[in-house]
Protein backbone atom coordinates (compact mmCIF):
# COMPACT_ATOMS: atom_id res chain seq x y z
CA UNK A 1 -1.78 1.91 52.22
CA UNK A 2 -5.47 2.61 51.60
CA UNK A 3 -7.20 5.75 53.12
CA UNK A 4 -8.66 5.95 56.46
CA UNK A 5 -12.17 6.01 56.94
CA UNK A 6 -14.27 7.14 59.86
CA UNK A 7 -17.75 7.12 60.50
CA UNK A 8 -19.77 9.86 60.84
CA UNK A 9 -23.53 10.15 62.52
CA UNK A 10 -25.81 12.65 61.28
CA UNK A 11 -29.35 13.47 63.18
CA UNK A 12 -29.74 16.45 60.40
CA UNK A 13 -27.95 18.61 58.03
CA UNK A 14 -26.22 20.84 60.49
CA UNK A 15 -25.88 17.92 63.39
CA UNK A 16 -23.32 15.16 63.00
CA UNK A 17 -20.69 13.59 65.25
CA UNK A 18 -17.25 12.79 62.80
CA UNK A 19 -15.84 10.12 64.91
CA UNK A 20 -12.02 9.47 64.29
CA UNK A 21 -10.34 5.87 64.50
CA UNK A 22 -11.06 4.87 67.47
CA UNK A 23 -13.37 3.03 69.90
CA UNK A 24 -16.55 4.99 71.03
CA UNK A 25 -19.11 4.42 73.26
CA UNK A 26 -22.67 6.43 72.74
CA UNK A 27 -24.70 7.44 75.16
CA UNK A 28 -27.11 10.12 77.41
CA UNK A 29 -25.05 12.70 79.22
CA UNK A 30 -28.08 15.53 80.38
CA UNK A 31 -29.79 16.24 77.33
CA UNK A 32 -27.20 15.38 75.05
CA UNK A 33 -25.51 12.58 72.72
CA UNK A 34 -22.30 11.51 74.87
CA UNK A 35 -19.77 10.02 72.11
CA UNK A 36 -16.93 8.87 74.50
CA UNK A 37 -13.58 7.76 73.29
CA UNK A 38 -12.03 6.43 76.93
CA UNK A 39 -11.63 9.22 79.10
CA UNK A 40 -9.61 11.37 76.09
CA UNK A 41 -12.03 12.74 73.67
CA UNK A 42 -15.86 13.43 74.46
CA UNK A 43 -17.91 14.42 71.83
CA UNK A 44 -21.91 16.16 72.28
CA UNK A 45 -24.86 15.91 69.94
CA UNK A 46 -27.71 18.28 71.93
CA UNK A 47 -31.12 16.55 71.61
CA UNK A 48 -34.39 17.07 72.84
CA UNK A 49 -34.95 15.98 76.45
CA UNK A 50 -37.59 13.46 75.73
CA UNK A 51 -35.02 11.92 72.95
CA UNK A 52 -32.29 12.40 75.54
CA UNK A 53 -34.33 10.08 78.19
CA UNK A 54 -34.71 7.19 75.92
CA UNK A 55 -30.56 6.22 75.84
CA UNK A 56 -29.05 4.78 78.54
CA UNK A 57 -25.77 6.08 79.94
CA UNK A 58 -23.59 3.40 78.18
CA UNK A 59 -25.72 2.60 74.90
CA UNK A 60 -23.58 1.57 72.27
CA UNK A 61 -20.25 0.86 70.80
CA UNK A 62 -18.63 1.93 68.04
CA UNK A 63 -15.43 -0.14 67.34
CA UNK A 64 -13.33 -0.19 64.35
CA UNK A 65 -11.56 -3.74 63.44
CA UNK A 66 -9.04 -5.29 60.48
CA UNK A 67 -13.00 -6.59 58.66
CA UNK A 68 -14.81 -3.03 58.83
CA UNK A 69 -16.45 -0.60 61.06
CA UNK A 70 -19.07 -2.12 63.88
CA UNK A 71 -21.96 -1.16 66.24
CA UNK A 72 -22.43 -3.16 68.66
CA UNK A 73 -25.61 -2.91 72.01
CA UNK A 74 -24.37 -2.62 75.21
CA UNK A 75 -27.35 -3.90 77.30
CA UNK A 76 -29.34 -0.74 76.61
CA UNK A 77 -32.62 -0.64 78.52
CA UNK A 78 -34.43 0.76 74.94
CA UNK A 79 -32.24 -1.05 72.36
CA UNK A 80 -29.97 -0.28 69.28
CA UNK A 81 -31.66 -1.28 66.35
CA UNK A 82 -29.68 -1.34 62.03
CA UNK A 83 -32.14 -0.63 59.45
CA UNK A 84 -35.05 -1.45 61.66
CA UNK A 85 -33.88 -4.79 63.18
CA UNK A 86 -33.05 -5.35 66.77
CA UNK A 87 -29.63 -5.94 67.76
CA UNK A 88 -28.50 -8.33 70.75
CA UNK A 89 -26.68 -7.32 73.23
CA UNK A 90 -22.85 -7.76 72.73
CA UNK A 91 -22.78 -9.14 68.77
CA UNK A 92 -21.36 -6.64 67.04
CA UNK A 93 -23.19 -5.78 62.94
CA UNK A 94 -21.25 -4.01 60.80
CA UNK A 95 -22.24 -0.39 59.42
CA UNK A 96 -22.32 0.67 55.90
CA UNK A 97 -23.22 4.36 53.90
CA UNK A 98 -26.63 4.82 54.68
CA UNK A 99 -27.35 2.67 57.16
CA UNK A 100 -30.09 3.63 59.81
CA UNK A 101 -29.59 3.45 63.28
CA UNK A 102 -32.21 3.99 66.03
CA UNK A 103 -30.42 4.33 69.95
CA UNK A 104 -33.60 4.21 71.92
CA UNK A 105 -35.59 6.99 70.24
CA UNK A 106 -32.51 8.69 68.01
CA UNK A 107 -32.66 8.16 64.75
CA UNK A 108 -29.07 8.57 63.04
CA UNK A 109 -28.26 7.80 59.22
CA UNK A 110 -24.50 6.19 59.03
CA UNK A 111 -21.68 7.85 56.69
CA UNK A 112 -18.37 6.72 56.19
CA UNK A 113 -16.05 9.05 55.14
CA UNK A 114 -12.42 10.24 54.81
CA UNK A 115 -10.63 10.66 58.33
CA UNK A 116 -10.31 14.92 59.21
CA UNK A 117 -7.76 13.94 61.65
């Protein structure tokens, strides 16, 4: 069985969210990054307030399927865009090392990494 891989989003150096196997949903809590796996695990990414105010509540989706690791827009009012292009609402694109995502005015690079679980 091949090793487990989990995503990780980095804003810098010395700020990234490991996310484990599951599904998460990304969004604004205060002035923070919310990464939300169902009501079990909540994980925060501070960020500046003006950053903060450009993600919606419910933003994004993380899921991971049997074809690969996806992001996916939940209706946000300021968008998710992949390496610059827009995504629509509900059609999941699947990540890769490096990619570049922008949630409203975040900019996060993609990593996919060994599970620390």
């Amino acid at each position: 069985m091949g090793e487990k891989i989990c995503v990780s989003l980095q804003l810098g150096p010395d700020n990234t969210l490991h996310l484990s196997q599951k599904d998460w949903i990304l969004g604004r809590k205060d002035n923070f990054l919310a990464a939300t796996a169902r009501a079990e695990e909540e994980k925060l990414l501070p960020l500046a307030q003006e950053v903060a105010g450009t993600l919606s509540k419910t933003h994004a989706r993380i899921r991971y399927a049997a074809g690969g690791i996806f992001i996916e827009d939940m209706h946000s009012a300021n968008g998710v865009f992949l390496n610059g292009l827009p995504l629509r609402p509900l059609h999941p694109a699947p990540l890769a090392p490096g990619d570049r995502l922008r949630l409203g005015a975040l900019q996060l690079t993609v990593a996919l990494m060994p599970c620390q679980e």
